[in-house]
Protein backbone atom coordinates (compact mmCIF):
# COMPACT_ATOMS: atom_id res chain seq x y z
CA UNK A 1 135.64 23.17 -45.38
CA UNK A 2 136.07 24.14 -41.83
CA UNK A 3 139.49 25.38 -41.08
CA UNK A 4 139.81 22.65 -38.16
CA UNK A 5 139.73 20.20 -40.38
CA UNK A 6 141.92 21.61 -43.09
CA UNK A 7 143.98 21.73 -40.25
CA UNK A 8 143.99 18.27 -39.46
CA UNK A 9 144.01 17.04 -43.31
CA UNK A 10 147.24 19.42 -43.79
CA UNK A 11 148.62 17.72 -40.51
CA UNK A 12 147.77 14.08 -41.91
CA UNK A 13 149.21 14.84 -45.51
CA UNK A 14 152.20 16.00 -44.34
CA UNK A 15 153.10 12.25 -43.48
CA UNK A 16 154.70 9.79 -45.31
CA UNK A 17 151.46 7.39 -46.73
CA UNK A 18 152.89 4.27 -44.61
CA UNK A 19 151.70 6.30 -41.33
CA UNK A 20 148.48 7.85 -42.50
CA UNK A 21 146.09 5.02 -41.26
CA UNK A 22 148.30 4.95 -37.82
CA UNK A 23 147.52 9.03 -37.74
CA UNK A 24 143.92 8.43 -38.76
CA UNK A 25 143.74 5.91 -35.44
CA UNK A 26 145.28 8.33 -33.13
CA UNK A 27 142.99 10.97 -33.86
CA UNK A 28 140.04 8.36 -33.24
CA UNK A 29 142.26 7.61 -29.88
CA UNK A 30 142.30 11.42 -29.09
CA UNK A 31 138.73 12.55 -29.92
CA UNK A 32 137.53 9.69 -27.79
CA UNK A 33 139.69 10.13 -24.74
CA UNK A 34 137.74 12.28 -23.46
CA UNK A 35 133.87 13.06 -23.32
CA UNK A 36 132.46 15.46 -25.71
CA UNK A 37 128.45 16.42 -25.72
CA UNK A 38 127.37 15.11 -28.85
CA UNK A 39 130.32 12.63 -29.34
CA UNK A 40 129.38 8.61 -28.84
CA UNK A 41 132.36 7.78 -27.45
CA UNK A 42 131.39 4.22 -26.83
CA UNK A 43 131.44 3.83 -30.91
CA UNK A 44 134.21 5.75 -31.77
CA UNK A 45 134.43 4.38 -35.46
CA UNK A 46 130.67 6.06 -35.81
CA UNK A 47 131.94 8.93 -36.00
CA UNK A 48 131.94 11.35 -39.37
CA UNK A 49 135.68 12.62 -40.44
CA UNK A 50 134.67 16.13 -39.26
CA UNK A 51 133.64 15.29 -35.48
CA UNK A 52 136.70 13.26 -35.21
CA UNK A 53 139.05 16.14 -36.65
CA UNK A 54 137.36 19.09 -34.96
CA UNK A 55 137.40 17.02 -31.49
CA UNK A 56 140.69 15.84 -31.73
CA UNK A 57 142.21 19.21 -33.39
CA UNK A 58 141.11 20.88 -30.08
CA UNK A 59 143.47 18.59 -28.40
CA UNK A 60 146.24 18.71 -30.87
CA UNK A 61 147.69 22.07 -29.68
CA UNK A 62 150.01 22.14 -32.88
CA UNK A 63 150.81 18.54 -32.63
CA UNK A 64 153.01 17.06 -35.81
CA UNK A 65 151.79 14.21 -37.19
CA UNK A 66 154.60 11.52 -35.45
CA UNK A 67 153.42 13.97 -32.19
CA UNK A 68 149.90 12.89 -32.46
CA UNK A 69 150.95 9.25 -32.97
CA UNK A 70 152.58 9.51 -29.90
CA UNK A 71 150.20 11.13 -28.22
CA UNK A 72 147.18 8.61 -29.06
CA UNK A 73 149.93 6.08 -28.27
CA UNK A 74 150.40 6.90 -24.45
CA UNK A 75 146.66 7.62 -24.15
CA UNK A 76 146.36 4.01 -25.21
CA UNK A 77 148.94 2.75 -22.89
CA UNK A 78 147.26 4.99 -19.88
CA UNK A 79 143.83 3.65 -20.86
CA UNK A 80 144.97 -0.23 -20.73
CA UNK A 81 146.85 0.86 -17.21
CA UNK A 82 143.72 2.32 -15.55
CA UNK A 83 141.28 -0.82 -16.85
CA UNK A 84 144.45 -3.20 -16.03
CA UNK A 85 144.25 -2.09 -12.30
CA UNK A 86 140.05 -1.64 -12.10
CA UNK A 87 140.08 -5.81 -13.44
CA UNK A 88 142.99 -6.38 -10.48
CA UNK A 89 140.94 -4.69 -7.86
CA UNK A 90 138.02 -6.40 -9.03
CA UNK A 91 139.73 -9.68 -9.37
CA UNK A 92 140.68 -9.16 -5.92
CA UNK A 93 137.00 -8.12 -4.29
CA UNK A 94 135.75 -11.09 -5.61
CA UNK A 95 138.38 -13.55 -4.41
CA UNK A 96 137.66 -11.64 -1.28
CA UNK A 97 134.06 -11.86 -0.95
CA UNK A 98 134.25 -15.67 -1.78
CA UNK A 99 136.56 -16.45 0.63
CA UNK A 100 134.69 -14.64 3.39
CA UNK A 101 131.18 -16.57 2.15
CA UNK A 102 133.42 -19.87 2.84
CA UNK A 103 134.57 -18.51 6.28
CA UNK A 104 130.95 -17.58 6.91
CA UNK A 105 129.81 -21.48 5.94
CA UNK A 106 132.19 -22.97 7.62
CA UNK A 107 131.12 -21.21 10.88
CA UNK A 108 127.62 -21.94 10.32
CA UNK A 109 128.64 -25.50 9.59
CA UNK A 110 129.76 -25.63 13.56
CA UNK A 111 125.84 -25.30 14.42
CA UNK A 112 124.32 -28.54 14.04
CA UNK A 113 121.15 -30.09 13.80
CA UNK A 114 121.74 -33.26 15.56
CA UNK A 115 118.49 -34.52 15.15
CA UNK A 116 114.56 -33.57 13.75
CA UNK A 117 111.31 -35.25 13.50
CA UNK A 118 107.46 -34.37 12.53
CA UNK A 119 104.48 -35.54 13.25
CA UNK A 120 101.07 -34.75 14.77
CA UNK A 121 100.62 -35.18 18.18
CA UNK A 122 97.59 -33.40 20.04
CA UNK A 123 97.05 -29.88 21.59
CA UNK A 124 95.78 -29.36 25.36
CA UNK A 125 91.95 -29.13 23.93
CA UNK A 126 92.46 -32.56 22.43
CA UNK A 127 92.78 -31.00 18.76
CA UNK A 128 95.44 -32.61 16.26
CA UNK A 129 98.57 -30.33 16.57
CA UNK A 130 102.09 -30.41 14.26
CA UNK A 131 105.10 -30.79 15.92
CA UNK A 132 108.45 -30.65 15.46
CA UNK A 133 110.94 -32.27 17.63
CA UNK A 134 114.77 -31.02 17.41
CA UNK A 135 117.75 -31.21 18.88
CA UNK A 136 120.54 -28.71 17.99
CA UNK A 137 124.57 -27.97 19.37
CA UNK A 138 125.80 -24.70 19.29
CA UNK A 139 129.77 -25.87 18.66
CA UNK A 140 130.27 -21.82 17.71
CA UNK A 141 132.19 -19.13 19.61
CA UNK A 142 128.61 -17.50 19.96
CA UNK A 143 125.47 -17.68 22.10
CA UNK A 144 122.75 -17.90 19.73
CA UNK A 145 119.26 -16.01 20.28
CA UNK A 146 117.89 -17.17 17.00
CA UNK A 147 117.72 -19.46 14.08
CA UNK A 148 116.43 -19.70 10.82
CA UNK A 149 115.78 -23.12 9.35
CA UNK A 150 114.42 -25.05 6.16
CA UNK A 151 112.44 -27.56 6.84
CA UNK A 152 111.17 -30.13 4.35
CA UNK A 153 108.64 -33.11 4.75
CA UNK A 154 108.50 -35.62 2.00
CA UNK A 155 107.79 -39.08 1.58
CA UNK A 156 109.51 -41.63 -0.85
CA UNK A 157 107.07 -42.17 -3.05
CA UNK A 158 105.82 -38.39 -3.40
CA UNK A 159 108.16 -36.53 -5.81
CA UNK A 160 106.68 -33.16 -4.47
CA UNK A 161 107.39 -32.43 -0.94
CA UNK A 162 104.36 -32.31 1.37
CA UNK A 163 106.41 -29.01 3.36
CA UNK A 164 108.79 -26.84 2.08
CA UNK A 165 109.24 -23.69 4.62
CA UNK A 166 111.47 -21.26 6.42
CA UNK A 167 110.62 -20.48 9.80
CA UNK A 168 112.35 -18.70 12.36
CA UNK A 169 112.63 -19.84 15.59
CA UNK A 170 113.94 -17.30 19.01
CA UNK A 171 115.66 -18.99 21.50
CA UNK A 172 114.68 -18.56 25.21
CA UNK A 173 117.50 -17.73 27.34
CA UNK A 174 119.81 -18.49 24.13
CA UNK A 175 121.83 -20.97 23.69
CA UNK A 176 125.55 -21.06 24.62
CA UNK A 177 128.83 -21.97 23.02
CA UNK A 178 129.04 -25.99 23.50
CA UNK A 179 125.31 -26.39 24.28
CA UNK A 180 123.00 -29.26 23.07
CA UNK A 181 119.36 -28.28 23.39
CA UNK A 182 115.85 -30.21 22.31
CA UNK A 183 112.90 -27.97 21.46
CA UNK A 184 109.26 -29.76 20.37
CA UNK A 185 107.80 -26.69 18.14
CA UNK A 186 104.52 -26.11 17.15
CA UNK A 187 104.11 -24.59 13.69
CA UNK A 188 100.89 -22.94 12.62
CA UNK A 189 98.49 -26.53 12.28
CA UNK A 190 96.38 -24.15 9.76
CA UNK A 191 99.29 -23.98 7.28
CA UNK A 192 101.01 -26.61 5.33
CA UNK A 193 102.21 -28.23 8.62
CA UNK A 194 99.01 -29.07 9.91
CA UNK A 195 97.78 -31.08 6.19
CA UNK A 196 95.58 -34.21 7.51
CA UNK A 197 97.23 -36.12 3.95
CA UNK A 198 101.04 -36.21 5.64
CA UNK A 199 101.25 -40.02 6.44
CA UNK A 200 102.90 -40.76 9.82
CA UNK A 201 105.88 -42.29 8.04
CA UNK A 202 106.90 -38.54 6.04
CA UNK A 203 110.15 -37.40 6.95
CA UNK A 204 111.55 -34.24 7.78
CA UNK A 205 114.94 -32.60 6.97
CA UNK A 206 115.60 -29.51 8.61
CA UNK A 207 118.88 -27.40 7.10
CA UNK A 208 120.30 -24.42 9.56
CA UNK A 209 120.00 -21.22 6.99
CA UNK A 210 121.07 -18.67 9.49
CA UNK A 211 121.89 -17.13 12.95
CA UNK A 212 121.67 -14.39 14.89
CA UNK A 213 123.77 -13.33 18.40
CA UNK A 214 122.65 -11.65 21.01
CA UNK A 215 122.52 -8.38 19.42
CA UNK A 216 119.54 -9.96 17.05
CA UNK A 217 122.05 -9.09 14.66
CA UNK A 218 123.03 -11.81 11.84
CA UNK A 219 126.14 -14.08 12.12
CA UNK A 220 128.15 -15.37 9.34
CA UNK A 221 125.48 -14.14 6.45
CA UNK A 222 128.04 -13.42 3.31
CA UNK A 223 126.35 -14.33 0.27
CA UNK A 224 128.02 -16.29 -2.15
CA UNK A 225 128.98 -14.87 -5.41
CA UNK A 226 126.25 -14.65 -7.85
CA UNK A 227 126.77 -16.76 -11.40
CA UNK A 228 127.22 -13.10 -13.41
CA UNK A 229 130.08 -12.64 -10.06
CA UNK A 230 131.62 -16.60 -10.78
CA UNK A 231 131.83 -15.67 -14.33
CA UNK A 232 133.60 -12.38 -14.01
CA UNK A 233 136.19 -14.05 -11.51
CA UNK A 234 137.13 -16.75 -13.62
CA UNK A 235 137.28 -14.42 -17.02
CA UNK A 236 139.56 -12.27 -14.71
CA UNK A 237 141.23 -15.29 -12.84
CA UNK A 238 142.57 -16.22 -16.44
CA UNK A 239 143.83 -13.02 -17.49
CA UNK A 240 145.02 -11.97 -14.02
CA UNK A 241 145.77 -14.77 -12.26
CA UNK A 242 149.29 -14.73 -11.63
CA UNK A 243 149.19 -10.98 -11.04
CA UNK A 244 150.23 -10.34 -7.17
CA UNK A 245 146.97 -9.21 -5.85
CA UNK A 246 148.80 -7.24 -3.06
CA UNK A 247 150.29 -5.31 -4.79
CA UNK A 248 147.12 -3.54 -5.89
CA UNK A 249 145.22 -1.42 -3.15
């Protein structure tokens, strides 16, 4: 037998019977605190008796047996410290980034669309032509250059929606803070907008899914938190939640 591990078994035998399975955990503790090549440290417990005593015996350093039991006791309590303050931090990015995806709605929110309508109306040559009447208010702290909207034509008795797009429109000239503006747009009459079959009594719903300033850079565009994110915040919320959250950088 290896002398490491008569080593460890002298170590282990040493102790009074009571504390033998305690010592047998700590040297699982100590051979897995750090990583080894060849070790699985994610499944500790697969290890054989000799990788666990030759790993942790390089860490003993003439360790008695209570000494090891110590030992794997404060790696324990450093372990549960360090994922204790990684679940706070996270806890705390998340709260975070939902709050600021709130913010970023409730900004949005302050860009209206007042009012929108479809139908087909005809082009200079005579030829039938989409259109799409809206009227919008800018109620933000920003001038607007563009928008990106839904929009959605359906009729009541049609349980699949005759449009269902996102389009981009640029404003000219942008549009200021505390501006109302009407556009009539003309989408592409060779795509769905242009479909001879839309009856004259379809309506459309148009939804505001984004802005950009005059930088063409996007405003208020935090994403929410994903359902794997919600999850993780309220398994965290439950274990963590009275934990002061500032106290943790």
């Amino acid at each position: 037998m290896p002398a490491s591990v008569v080593s460890v078994e002298e170590v282990r035998n040493s102790l009074p019977t009571y504390k033998r399975d305690e010592f047998d955990q700590g040297l699982i503790i100590i051979a897995t605190s750090t990583s080894f090549s060849g070790i699985d440290i994610l499944n500790p417990h697969r290890m054989n008796a000799a990788e666990i005593a030759e790993t942790a015996n390089a860490q003993m350093h003439g360790l008695t047996g209570d000494q090891v039991i110590q030992r794997a006791d404060q790696i324990l309590r450093e372990r549960r410290s360090r994922e204790r303050e990684h679940a706070i931090r996270t806890l705390k990015r998340l709260e975070e980034k939902r709050a600021k995806a709130a913010s970023d709605q409730q900004q949005l929110a302050r860009f209206t669309i007042d009012s929108a309508r479809y139908y087909i109306g005809a082009s200079p040559y005579g030829a039938p032509e989409p259109v799409i009447d809206l009227e919008v208010t800018n109620s933000t702290d920003q001038v607007i250059s563009e928008l990106l909207l839904r929009g959605v034509v359906t009729s009541p008795d049609r349980a699949v929606p005759w449009v269902d797009e996102s389009f981009y429109y640029v404003v000219p000239g942008g549009i200021e803070p505390g501006e109302t503006l009407e556009w009539s747009l003309a989408p592409n009459r060779f795509g769905p907008w242009g479909d001879t079959q839309i009856p004259s009594d379809a309506e459309l719903t148009v939804t505001l899914k984004g802005l950009k300033g005059l930088d063409e850079q996007p405003l208020w565009d935090s994403s929410e938190l994903t359902e794997h994110e919600l999850a993780r915040l309220e398994r965290l919320r439950e274990e963590y939640g009275g934990v002061a959250l500032s106290s943790v950088e």
